[in-house]
Protein backbone atom coordinates (compact mmCIF):
# COMPACT_ATOMS: atom_id res chain seq x y z
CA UNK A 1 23.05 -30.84 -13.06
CA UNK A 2 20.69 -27.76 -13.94
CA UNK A 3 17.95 -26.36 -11.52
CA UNK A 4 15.06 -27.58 -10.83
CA UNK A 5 11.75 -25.31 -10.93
CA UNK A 6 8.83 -26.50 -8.60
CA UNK A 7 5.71 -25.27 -10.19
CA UNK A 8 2.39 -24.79 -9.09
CA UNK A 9 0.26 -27.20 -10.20
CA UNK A 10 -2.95 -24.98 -12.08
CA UNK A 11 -0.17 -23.52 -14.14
CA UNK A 12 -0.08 -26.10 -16.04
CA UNK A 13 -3.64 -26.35 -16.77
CA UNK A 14 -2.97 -22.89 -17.59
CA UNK A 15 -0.88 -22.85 -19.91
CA UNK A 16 -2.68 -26.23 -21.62
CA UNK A 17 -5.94 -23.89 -21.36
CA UNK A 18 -4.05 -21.05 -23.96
CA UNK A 19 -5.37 -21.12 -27.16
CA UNK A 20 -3.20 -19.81 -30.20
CA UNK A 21 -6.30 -18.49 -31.92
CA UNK A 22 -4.81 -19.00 -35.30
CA UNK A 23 -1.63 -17.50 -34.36
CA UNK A 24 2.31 -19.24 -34.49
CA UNK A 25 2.85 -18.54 -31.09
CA UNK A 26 1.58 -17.62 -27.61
CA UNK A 27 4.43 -16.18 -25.06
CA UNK A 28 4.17 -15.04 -21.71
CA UNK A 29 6.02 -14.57 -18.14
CA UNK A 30 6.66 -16.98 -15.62
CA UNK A 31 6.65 -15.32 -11.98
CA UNK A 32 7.91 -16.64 -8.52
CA UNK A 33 10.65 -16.66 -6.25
CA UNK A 34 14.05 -17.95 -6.30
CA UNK A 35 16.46 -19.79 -3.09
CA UNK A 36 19.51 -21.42 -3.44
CA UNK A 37 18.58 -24.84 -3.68
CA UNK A 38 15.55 -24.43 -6.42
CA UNK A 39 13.21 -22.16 -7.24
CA UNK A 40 9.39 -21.95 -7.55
CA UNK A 41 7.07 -20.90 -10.09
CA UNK A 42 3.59 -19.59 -8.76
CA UNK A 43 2.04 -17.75 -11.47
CA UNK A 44 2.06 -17.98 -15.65
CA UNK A 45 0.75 -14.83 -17.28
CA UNK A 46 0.41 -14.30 -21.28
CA UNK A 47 1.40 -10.73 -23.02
CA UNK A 48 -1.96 -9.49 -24.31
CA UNK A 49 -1.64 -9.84 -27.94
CA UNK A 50 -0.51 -7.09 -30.29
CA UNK A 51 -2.81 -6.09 -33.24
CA UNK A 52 -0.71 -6.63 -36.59
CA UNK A 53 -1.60 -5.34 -39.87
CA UNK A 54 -1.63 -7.82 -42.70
CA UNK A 55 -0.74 -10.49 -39.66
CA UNK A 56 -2.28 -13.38 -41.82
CA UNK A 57 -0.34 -12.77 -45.27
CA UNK A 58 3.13 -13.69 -42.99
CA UNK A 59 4.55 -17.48 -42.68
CA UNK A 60 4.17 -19.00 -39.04
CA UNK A 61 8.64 -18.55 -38.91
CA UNK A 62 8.74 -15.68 -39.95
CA UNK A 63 6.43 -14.54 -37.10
CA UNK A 64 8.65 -16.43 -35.12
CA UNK A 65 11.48 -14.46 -35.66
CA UNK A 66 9.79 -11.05 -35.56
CA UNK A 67 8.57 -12.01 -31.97
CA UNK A 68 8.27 -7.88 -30.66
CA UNK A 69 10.84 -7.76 -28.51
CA UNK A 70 9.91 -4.11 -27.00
CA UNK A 71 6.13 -5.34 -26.63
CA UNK A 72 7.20 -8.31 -24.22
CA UNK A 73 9.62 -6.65 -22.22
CA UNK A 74 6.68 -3.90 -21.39
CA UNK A 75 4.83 -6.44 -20.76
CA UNK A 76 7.34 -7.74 -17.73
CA UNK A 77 8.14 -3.95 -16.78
CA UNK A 78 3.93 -3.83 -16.15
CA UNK A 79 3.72 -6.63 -14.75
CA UNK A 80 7.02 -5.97 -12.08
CA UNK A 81 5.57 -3.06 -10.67
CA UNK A 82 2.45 -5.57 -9.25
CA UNK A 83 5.15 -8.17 -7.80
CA UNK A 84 5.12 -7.61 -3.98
CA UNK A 85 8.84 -8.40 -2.10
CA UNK A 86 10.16 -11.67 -2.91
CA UNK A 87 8.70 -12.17 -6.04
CA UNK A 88 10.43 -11.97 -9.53
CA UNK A 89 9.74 -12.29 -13.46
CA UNK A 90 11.76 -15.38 -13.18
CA UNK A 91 11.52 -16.16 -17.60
CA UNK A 92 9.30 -16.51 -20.10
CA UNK A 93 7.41 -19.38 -21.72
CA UNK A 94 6.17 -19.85 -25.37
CA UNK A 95 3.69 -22.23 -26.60
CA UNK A 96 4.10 -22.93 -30.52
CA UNK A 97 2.56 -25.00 -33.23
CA UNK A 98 5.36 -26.67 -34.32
CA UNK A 99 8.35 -27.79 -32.63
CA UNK A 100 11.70 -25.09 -33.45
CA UNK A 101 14.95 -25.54 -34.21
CA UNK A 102 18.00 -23.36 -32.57
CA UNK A 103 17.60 -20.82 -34.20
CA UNK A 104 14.29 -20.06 -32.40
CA UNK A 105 16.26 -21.11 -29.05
CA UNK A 106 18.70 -18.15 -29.34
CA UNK A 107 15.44 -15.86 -29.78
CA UNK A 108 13.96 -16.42 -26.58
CA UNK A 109 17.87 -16.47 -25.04
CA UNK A 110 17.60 -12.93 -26.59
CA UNK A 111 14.78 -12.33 -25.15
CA UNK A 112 15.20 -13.36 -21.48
CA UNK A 113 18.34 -10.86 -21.94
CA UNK A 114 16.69 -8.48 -22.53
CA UNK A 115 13.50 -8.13 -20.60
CA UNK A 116 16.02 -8.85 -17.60
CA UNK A 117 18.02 -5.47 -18.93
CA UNK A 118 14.93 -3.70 -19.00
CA UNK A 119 13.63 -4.34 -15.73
CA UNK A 120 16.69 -3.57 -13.77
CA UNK A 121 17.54 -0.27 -15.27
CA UNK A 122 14.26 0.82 -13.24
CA UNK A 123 15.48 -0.86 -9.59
CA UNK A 124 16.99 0.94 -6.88
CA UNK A 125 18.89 -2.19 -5.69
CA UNK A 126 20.81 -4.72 -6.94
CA UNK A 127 21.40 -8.05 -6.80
CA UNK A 128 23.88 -10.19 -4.79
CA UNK A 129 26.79 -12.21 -5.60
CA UNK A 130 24.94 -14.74 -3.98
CA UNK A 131 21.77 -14.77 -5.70
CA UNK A 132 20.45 -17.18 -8.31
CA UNK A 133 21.05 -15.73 -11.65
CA UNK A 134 19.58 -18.21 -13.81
CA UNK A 135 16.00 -17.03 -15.57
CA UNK A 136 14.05 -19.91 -17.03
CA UNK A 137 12.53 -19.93 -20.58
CA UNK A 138 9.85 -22.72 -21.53
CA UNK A 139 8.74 -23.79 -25.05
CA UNK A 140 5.51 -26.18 -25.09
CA UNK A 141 4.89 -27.56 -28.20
CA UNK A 142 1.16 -27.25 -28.82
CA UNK A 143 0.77 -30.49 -31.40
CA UNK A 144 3.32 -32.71 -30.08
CA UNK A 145 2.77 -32.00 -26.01
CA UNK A 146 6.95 -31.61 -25.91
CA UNK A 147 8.29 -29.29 -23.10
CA UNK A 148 11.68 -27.96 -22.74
CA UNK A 149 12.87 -26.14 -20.40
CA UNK A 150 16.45 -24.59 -20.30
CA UNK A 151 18.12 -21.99 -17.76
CA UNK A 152 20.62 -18.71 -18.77
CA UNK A 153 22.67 -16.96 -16.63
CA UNK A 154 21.79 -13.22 -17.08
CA UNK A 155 25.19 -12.32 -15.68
CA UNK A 156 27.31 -13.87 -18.66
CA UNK A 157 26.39 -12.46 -21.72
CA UNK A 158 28.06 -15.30 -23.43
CA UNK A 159 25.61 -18.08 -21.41
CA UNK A 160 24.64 -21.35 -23.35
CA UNK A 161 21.85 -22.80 -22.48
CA UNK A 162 21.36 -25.56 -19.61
CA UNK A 163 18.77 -28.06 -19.14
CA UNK A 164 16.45 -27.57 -16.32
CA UNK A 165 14.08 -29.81 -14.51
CA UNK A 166 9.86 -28.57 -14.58
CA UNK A 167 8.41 -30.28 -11.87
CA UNK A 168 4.23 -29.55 -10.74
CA UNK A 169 3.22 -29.67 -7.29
CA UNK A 170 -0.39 -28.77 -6.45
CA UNK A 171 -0.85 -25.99 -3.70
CA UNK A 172 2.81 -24.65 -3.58
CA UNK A 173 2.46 -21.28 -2.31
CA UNK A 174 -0.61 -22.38 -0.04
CA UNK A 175 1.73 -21.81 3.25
CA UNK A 176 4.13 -18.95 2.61
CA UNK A 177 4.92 -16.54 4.94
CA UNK A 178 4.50 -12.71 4.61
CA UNK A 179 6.46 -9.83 5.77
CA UNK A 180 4.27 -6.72 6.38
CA UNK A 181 5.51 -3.19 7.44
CA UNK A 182 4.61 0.58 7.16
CA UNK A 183 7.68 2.73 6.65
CA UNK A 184 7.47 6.72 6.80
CA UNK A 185 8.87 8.93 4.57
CA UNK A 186 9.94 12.31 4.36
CA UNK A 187 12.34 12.74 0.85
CA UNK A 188 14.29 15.39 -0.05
CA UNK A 189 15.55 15.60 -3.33
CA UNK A 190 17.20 18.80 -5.00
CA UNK A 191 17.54 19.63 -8.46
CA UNK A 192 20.34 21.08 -9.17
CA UNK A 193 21.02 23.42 -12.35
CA UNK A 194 23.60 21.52 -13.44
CA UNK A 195 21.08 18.52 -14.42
CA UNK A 196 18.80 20.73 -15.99
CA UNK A 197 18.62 18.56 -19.20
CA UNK A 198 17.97 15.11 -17.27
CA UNK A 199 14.19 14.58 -17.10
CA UNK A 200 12.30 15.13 -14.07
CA UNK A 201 11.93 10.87 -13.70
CA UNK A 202 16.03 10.45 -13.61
CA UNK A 203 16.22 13.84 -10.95
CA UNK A 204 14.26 11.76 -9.14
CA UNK A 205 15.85 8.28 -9.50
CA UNK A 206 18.97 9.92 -8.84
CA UNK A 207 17.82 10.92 -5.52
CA UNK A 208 15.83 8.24 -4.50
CA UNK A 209 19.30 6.04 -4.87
CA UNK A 210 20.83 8.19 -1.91
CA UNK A 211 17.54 7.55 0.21
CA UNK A 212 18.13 3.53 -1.03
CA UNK A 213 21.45 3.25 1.06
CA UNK A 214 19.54 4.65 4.25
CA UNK A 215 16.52 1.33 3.52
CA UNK A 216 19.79 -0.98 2.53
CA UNK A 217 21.48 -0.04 5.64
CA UNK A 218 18.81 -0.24 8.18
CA UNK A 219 17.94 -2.23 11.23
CA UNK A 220 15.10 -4.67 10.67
CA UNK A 221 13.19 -5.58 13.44
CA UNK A 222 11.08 -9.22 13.03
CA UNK A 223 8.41 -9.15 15.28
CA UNK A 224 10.32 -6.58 17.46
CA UNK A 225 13.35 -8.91 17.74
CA UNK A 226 16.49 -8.60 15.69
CA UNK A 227 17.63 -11.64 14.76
CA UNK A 228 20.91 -13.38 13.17
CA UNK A 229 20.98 -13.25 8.92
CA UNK A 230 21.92 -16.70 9.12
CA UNK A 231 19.15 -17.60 11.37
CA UNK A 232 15.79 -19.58 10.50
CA UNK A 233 13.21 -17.16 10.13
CA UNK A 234 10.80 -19.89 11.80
CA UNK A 235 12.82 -20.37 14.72
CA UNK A 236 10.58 -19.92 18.02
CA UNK A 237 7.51 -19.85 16.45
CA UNK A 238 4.52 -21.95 17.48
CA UNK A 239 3.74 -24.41 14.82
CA UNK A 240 -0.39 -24.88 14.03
CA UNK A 241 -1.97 -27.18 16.09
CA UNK A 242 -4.04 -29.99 14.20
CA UNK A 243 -5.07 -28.98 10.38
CA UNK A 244 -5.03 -25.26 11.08
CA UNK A 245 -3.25 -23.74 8.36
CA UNK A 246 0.22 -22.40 8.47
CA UNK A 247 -0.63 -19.88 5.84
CA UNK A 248 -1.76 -17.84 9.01
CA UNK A 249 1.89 -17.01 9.63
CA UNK A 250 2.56 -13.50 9.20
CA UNK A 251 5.51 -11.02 10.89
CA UNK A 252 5.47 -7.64 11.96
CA UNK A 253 8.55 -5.33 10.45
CA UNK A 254 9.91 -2.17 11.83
CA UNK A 255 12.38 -0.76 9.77
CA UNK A 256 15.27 1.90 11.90
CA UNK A 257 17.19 3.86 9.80
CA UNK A 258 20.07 5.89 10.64
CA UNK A 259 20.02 9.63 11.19
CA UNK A 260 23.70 10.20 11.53
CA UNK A 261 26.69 8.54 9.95
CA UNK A 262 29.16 7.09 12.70
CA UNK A 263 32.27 9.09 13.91
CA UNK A 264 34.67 6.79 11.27
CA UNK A 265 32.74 8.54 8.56
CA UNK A 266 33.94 12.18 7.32
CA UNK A 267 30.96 14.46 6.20
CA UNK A 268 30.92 17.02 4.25
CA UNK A 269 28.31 19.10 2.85
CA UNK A 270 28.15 20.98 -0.37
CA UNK A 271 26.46 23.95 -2.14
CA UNK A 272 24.18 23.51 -4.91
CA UNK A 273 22.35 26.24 -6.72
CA UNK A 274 18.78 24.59 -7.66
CA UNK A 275 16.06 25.27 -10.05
CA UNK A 276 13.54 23.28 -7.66
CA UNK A 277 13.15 20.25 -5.77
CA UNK A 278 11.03 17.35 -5.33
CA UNK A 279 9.62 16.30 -1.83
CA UNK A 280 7.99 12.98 -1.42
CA UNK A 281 6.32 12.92 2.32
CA UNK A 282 3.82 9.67 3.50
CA UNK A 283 3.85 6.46 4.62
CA UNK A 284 3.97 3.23 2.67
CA UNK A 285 2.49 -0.07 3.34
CA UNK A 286 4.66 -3.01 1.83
CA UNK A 287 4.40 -6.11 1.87
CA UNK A 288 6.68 -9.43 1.19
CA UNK A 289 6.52 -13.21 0.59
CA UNK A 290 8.61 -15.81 1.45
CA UNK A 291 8.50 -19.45 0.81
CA UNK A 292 7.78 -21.94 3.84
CA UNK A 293 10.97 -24.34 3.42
CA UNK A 294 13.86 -23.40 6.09
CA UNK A 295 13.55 -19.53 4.98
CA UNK A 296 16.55 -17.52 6.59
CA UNK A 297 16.09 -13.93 7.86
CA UNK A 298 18.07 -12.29 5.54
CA UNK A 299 16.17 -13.97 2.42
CA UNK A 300 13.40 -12.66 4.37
CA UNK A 301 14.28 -8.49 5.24
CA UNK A 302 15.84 -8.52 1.55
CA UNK A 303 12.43 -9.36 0.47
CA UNK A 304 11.10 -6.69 2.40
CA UNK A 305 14.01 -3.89 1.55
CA UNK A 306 13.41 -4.41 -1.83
CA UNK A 307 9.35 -4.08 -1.38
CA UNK A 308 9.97 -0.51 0.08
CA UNK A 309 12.42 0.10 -2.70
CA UNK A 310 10.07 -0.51 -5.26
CA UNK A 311 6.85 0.29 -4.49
CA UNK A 312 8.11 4.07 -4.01
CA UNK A 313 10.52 4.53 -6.98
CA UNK A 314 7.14 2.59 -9.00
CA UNK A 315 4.37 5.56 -7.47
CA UNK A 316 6.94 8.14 -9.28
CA UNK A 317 7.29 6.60 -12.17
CA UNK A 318 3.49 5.75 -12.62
CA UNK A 319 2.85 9.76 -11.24
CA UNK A 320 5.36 10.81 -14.41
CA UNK A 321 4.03 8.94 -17.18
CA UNK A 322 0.33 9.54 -16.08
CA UNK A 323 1.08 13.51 -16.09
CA UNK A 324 2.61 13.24 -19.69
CA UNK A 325 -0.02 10.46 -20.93
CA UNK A 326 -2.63 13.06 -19.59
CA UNK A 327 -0.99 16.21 -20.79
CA UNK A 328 -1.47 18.13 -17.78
CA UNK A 329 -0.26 21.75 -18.42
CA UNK A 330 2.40 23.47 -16.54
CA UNK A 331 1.02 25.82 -14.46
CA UNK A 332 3.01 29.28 -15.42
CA UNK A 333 2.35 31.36 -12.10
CA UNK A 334 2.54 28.22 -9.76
CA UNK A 335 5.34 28.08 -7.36
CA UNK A 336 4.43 24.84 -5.85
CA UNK A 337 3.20 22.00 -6.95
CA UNK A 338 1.22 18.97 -5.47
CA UNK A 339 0.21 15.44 -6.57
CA UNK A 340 -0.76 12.45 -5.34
CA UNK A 341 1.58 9.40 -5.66
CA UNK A 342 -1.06 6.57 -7.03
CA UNK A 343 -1.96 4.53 -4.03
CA UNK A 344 -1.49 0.34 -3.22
CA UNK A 345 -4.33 -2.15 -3.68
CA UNK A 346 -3.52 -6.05 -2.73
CA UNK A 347 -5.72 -8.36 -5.00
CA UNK A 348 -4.97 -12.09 -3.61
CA UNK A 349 -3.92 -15.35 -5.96
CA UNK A 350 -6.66 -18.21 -5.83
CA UNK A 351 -5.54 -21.14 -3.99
CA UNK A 352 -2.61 -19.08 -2.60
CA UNK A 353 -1.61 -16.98 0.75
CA UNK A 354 0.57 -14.91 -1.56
CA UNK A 355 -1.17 -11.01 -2.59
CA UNK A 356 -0.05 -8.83 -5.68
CA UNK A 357 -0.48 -5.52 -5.99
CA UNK A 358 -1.20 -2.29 -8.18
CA UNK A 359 -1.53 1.06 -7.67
CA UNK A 360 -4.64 3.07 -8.03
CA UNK A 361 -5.22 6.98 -8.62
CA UNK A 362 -8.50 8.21 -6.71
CA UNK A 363 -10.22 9.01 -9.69
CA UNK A 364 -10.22 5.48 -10.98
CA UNK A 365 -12.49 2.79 -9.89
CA UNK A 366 -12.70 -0.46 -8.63
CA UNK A 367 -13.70 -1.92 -12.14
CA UNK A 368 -11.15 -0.46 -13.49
CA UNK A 369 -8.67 -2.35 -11.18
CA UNK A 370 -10.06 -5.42 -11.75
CA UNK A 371 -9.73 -4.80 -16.17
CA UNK A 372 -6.27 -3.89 -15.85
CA UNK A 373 -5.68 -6.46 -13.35
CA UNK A 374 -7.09 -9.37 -15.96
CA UNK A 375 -4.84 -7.70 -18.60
CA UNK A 376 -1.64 -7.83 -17.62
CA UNK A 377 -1.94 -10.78 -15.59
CA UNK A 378 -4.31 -12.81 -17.39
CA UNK A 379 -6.35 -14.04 -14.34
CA UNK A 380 -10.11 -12.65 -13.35
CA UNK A 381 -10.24 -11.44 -9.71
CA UNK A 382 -13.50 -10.19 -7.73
CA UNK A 383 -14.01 -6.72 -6.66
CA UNK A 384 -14.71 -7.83 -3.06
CA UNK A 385 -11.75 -9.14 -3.18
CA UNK A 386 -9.61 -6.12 -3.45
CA UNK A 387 -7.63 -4.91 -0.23
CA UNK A 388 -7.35 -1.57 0.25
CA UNK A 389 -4.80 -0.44 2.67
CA UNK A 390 -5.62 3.12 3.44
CA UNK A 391 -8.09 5.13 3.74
CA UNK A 392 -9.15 7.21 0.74
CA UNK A 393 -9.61 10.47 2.27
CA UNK A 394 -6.51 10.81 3.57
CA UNK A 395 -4.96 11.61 0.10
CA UNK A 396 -4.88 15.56 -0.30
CA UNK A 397 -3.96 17.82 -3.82
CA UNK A 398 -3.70 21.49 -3.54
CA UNK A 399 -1.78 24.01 -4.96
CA UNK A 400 -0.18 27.60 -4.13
CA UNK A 401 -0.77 30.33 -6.31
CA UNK A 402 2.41 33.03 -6.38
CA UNK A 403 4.33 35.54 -8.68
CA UNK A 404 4.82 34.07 -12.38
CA UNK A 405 7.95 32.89 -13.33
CA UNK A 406 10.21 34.70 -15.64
CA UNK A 407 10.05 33.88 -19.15
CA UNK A 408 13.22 32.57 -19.45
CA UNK A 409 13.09 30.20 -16.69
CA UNK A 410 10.64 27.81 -18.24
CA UNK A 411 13.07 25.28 -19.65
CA UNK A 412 14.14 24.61 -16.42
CA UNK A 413 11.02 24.17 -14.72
CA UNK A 414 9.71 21.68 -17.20
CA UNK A 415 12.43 19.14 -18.63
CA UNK A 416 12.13 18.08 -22.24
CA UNK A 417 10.18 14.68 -22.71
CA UNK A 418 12.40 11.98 -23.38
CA UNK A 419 11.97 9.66 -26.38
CA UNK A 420 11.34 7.07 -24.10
CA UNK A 421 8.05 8.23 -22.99
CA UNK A 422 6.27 8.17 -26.62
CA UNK A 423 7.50 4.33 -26.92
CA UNK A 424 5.89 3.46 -23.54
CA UNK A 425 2.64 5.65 -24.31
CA UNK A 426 2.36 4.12 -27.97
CA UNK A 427 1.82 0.85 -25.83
CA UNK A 428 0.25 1.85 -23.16
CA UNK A 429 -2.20 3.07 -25.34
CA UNK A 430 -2.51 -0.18 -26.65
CA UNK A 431 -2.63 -2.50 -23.85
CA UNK A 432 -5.27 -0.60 -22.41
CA UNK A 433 -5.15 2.47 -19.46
CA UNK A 434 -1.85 0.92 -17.77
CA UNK A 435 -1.45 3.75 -15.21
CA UNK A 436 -2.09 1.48 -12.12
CA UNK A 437 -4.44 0.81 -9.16
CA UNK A 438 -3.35 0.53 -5.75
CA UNK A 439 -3.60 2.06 -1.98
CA UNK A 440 -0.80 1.59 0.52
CA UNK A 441 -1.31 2.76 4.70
CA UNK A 442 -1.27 6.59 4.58
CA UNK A 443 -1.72 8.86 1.30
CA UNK A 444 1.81 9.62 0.01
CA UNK A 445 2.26 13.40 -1.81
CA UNK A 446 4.74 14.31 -4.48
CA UNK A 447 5.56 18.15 -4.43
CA UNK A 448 7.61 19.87 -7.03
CA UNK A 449 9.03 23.08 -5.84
CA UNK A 450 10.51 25.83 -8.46
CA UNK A 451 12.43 28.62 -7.70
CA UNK A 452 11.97 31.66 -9.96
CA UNK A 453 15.50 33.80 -10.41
């Protein structure tokens, strides 16, 4: 028997709303949250369309079969980075004019593959043996009203397809819980000589994974209590009197991390000669969603481990590809660096208890939250509506003036821009600004340091 996806209801109106505009196809991303016994869909979101040349002079298959590949999968690595904890790109749908054969169904099975490839070479986690590893795609036949729905497992390259049930139910995510916590930071990260030609992004990734075991290895405190994995996350708490709403359930998360190993472990230290490091100092406000039906505590802190996670490693990201979008110079006689890390705004889902999220520089405004907010995601918001989590004026940028580097030096003070980069500007470029809007608790600084010989 294959899964079974519970759906919110006004996704279906949705995605009976889309209008092809002339085109073969429409495709988009289905969002929402997976548990072992089914898995629920909360939001459908189109990929903005792509201008084509000479679009019209091409036969409805063969656009079909050309379906950009690269273009969607941006698409879901956008649209990931404004998915709070708990919430996935669980597949894709597609909405045609005529009804395809299989040769159209290994396309999207090629594409699920690979927008799932692409998003997890950016995580700092990983998932568990235990986790669902089914994504979803959906094909809606515009003319004849046909849905099918079939499930892959992204683990087994070799997958056939398997028939899924799409179910609607109006006000799903109505009563899901949240998870809310600050954590502090204070990131070291070296970079050593030796991986001079990596680019300043993968320095970074590199040492955000060691910081990654200290968040995966923590002690998570649930309303100050620490309570069994196993254990109902619900368990002792008061349930709402008359029609008051359980929405209005929210927990308090303290995250402890440990300083030292324990006295099994060896350490050792070792010696690096650096060309600079990277400091990241702050404190983040995350934020994570679970569903309402017997959720367990450890479906619960994973949600919120992989919040933290994310939302960090996605501010350095954003900070990298907005200095090389922007072209900011190197500064020759700087010694030190500082930036801002783009800050975390919470724009809420109509009819839901459930927030996403995007991250905001301070020189971009509200309006322009709310534009790239309707492009990626496909859904208008209000400006009142926006949360802001921090104050503005806490975030700082200065910079110290000292002795100019030696000529020589420069290559390792700025890496080379990877190939990468151009690919995701060449889109960027043409989805629209895509360099985030979002403020999380404190302001949280990025400083490069270089060392001249």
């Amino acid at each position: 028997m294959g899964r079974t996806y519970i759906v919110e209801e006004t996704i279906g109106q949705y995605l009976s709303n889309l209008s092809l505009q002339g085109k073969s196809f429409v495709s988009g991303l289905l969002i929402g949250q997976c548990s072992s016994q089914k898995d629920y869909v909360i939001l459908a979101t189109r990929t903005p369309p792509k201008e084509e040349k000479n679009e019209n002079l091409k036969h409805p298959k063969d656009q079909l079969d050309n379906l950009d590949e690269e273009w969607v999968t941006e698409h879901a690595n956008q649209v990931s980075r404004m998915l709070p904890g708990g919430l996935l790109v669980l597949g894709i749908f597609i909405i045609t004019t005529l009804e395809m054969g299989n040769d159209f169904q290994n396309t999207l099975r090629r594409l699920v593959f690979a927008v799932e490839k692409s998003m997890n070479k950016k995580r700092l986690w990983s998932f568990t043996e235990e986790e669902v590893s089914d994504r979803v795609t959906l094909h809606i036949c515009s003319s004849t009203k046909k849905i099918l729905c079939r499930t892959y497992d992204i683990h087994d390259p070799k997958s056939s397809a398997k028939p899924a049930d799409w179910k609607y139910q109006n006000g799903l995510s109505t009563s899901w819980l949240s998870l809310e916590c600050t954590v502090h930071i204070n990131i070291h990260i070296p970079l050593s000589t030796t991986s001079v030609s990596y680019t300043l992004e993968k320095n970074t990734k590199n040492g955000l994974a060691r910081w990654a075991k200290q968040i995966e290895n923590g002690v998570y405190l649930i309303n100050g209590q620490v309570k069994a994995e196993d254990c109902d996350l619900l368990e002792g708490q008061k349930k709402p009197r008359g029609n008051a709403p359980a929405s209005s359930c929210s927990f308090d998360v303290r995250v402890l991390t440990q300083l030292l190993l324990n006295s099994d472990h060896r350490s050792t230290a070792t010696v690096q000669i650096c060309s600079g490091s990277v400091n990241l100092k702050g404190a983040v406000k995350c934020r994570a969603y679970i569903h309402s039906n017997k959720p367990k505590v450890k479906d619960a802190v994973q949600a919120v481990k992989r919040d933290i996670l994310n939302t960090v490693a996605d501010r350095c990201e954003i900070l990298f590809e907005d200095l090389l979008l922007n072209e900011i110079p190197e500064k020759k006689d700087s010694e030190k660096e500082f930036h801002i890390l783009p800050h975390r705004v919470f724009v809420p889902i109509p009819g839901s208890t459930v927030m996403l999220c995007d991250y905001k520089f301070g020189d971009e405004s509200a309006e322009e939250i709310r534009d790239h907010f309707i492009e990626m995601l496909d859904h208008r918001i209000q400006i009142e509506d926006l949360e802001i989590t921090e104050e503005i004026n806490t975030a700082f940028l200065s910079s110290s003036m000292n002795s100019e580097a030696p000529e020589d030096n420069r290559d390792d003070e700025q890496p080379k821009e990877p190939m990468q980069t151009t690919i995701v500007s060449k889109i960027r470029r043409n989805m629209g600004m895509i360099a985030a809007f979002a403020v999380a608790f404190l302001a949280v600084g990025i400083s490069f340091h270089y060392f001249s010989d």
